[in-house]
PDB file of N, CA and C in Angstrom:
ATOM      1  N   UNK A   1       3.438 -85.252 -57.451  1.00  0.00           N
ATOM      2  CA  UNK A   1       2.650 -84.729 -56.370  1.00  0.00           C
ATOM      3  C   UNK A   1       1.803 -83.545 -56.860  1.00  0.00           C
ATOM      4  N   UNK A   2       2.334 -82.846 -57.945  1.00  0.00           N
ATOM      5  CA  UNK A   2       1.625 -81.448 -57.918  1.00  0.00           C
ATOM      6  C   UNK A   2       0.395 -81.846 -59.065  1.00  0.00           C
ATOM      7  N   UNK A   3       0.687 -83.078 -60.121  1.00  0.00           N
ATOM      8  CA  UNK A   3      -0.086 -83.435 -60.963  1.00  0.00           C
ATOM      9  C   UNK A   3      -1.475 -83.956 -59.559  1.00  0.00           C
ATOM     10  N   UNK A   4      -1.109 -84.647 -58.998  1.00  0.00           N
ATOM     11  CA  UNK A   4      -2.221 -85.247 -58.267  1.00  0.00           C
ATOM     12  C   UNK A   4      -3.019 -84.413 -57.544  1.00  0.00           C
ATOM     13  N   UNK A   5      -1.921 -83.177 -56.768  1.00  0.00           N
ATOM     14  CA  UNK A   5      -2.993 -82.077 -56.103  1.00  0.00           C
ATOM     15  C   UNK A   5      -3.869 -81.642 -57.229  1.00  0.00           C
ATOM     16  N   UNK A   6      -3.599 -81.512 -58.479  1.00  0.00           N
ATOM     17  CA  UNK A   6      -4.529 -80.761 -59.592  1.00  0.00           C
ATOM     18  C   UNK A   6      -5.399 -81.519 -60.058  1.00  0.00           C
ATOM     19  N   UNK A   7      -5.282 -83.107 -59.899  1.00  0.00           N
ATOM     20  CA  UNK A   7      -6.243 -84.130 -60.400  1.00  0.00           C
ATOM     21  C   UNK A   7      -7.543 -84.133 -59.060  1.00  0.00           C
ATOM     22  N   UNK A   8      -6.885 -83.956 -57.740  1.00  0.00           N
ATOM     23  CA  UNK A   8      -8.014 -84.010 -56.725  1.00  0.00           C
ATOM     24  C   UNK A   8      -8.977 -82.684 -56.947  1.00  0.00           C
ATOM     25  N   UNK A   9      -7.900 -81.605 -57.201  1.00  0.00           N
ATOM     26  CA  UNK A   9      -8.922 -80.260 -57.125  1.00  0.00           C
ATOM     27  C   UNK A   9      -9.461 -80.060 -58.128  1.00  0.00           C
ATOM     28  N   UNK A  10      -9.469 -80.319 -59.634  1.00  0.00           N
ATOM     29  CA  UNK A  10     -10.202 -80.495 -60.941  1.00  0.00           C
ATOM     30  C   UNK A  10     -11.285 -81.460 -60.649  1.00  0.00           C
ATOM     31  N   UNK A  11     -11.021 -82.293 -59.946  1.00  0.00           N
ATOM     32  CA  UNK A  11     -11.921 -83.557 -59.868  1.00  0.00           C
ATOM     33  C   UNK A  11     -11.891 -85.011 -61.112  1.00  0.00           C
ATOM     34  N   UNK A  12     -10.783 -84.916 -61.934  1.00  0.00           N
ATOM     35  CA  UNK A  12     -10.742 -85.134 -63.302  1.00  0.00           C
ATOM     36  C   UNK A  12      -9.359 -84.989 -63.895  1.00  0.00           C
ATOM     37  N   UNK A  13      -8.718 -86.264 -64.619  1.00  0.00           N
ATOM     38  CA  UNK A  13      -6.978 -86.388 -64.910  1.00  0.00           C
ATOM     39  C   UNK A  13      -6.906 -85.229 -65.533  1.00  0.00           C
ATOM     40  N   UNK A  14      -5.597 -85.188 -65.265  1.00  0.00           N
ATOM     41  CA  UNK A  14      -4.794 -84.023 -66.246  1.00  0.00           C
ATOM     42  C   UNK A  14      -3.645 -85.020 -67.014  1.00  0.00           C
ATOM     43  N   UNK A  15      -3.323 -84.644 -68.422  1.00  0.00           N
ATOM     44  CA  UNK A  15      -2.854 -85.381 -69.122  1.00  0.00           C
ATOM     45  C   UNK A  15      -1.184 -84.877 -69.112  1.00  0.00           C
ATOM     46  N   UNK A  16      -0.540 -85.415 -68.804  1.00  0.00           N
ATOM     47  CA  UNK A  16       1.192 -85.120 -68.701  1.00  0.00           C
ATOM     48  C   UNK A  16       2.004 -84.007 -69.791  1.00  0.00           C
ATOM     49  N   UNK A  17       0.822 -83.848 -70.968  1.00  0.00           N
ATOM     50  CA  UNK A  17       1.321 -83.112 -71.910  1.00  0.00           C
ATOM     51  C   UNK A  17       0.751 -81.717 -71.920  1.00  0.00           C
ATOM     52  N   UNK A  18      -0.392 -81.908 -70.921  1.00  0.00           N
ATOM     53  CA  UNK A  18      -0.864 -80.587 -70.429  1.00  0.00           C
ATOM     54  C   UNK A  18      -0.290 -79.802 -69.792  1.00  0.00           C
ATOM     55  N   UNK A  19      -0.212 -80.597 -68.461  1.00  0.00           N
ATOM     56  CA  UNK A  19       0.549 -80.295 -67.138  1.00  0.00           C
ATOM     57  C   UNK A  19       1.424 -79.125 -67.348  1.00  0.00           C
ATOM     58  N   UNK A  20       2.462 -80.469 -68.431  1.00  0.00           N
ATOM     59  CA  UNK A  20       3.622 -79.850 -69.260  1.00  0.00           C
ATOM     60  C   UNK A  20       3.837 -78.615 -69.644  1.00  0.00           C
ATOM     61  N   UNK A  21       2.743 -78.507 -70.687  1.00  0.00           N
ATOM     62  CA  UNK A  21       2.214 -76.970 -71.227  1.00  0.00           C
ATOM     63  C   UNK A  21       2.220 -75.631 -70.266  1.00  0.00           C
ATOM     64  N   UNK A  22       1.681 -76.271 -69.511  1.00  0.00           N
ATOM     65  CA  UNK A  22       0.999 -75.561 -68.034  1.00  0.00           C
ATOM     66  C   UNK A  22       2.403 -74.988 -67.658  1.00  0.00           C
ATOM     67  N   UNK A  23       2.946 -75.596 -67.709  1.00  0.00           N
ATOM     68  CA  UNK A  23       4.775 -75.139 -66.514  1.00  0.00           C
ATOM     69  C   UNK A  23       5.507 -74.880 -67.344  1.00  0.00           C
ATOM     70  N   UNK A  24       5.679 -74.967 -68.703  1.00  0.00           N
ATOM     71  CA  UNK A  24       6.613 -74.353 -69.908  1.00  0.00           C
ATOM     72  C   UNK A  24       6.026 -72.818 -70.012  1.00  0.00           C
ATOM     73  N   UNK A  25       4.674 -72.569 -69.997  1.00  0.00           N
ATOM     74  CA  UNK A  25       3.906 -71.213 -70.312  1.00  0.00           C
ATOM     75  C   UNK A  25       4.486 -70.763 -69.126  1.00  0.00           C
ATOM     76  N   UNK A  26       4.186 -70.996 -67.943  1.00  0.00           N
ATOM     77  CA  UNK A  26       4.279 -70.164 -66.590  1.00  0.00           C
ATOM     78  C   UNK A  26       5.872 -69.906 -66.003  1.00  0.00           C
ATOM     79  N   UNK A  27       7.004 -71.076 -66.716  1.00  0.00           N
ATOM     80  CA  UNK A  27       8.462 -70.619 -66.573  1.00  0.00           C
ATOM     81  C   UNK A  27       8.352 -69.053 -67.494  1.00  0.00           C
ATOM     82  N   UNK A  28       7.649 -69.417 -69.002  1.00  0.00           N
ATOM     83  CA  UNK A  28       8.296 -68.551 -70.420  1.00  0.00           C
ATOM     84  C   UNK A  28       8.107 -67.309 -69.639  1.00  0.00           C
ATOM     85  N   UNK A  29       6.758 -66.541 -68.804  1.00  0.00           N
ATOM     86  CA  UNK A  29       6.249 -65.607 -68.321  1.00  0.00           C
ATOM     87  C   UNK A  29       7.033 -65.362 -67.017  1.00  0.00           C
ATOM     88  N   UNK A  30       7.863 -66.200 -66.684  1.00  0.00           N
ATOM     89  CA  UNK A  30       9.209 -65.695 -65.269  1.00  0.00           C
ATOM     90  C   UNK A  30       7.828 -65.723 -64.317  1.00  0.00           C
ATOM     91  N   UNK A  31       6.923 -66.502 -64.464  1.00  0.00           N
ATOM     92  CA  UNK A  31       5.646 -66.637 -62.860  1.00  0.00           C
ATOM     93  C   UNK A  31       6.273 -67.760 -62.295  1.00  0.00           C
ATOM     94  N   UNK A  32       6.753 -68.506 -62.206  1.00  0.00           N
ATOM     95  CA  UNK A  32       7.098 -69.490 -61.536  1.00  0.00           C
ATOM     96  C   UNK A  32       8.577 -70.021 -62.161  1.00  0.00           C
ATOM     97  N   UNK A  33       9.721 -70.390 -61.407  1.00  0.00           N
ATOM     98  CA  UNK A  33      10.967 -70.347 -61.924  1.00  0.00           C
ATOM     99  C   UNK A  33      11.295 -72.057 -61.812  1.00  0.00           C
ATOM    100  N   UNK A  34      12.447 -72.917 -61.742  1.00  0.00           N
ATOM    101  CA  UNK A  34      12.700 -74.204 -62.594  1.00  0.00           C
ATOM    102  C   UNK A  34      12.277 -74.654 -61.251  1.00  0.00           C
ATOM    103  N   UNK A  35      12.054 -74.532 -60.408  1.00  0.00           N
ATOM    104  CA  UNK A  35      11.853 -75.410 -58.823  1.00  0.00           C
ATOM    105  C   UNK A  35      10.585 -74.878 -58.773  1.00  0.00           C
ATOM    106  N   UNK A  36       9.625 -74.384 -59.690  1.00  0.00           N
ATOM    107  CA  UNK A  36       8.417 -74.718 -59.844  1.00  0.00           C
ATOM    108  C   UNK A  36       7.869 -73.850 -58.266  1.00  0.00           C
ATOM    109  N   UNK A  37       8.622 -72.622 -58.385  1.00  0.00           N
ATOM    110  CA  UNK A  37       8.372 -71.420 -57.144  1.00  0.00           C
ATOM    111  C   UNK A  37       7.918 -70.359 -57.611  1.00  0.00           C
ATOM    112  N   UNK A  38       6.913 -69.443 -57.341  1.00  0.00           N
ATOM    113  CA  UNK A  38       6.797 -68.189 -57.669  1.00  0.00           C
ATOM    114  C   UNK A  38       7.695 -67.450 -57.189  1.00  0.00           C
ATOM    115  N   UNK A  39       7.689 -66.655 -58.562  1.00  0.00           N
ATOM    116  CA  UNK A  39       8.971 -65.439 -58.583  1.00  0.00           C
ATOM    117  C   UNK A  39       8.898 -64.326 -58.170  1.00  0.00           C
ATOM    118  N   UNK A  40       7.330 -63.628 -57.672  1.00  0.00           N
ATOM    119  CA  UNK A  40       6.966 -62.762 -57.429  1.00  0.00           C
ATOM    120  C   UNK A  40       6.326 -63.210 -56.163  1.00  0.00           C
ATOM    121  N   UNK A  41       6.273 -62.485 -55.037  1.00  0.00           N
ATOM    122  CA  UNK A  41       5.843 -62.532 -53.623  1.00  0.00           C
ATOM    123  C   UNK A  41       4.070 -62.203 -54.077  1.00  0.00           C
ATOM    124  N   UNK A  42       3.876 -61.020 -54.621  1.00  0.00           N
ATOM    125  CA  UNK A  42       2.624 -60.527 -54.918  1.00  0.00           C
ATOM    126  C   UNK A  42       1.601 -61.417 -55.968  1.00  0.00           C
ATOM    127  N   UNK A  43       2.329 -61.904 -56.983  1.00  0.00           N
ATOM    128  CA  UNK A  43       1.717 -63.313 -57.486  1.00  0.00           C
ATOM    129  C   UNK A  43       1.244 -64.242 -56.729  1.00  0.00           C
ATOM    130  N   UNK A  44       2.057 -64.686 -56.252  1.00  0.00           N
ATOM    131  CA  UNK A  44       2.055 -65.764 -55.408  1.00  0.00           C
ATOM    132  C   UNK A  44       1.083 -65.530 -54.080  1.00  0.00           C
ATOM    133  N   UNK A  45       0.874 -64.529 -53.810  1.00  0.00           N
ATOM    134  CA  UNK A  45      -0.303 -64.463 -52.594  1.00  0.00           C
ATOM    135  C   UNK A  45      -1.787 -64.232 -53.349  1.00  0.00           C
ATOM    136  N   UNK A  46      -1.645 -63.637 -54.589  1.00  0.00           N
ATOM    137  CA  UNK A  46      -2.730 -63.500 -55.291  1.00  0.00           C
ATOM    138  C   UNK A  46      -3.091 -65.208 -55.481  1.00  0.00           C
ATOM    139  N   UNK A  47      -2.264 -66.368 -56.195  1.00  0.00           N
ATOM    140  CA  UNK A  47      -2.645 -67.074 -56.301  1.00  0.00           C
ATOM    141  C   UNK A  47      -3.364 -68.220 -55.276  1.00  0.00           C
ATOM    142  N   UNK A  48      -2.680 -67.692 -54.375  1.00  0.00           N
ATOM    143  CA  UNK A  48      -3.741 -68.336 -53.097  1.00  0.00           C
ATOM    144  C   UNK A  48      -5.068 -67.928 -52.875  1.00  0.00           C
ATOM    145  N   UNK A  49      -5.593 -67.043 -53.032  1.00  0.00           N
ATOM    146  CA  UNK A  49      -6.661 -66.870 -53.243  1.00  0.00           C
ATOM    147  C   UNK A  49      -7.419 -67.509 -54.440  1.00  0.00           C
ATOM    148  N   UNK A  50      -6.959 -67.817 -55.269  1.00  0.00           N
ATOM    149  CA  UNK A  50      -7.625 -68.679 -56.427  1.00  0.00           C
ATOM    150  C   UNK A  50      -8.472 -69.885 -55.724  1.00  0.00           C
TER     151      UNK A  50
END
């Protein structure tokens, strides 16, 4: 599901080994924890604005 929200909003696939990348970097940095949640309240409202 979260690959596909990122394929609609890129406009363009994302490759599984990316993705991957993508959520190994953002666990290593404690931004998002194994259920793929932000760990920080203040992150996480910042990123809505993105």
């Amino acid at each position: 599901m979260l690959k596909r929200g990122l394929e609609d909003y890129e406009g363009s696939p994302i490759s599984d080994r990316v993705l991957h990348d993508i959520l190994t970097t953002l666990k290593r940095y404690s931004i998002i924890n194994e259920n793929l949640e932000f760990t920080d309240p203040i992150v996480k409202e910042a990123a809505r604005g993105l």
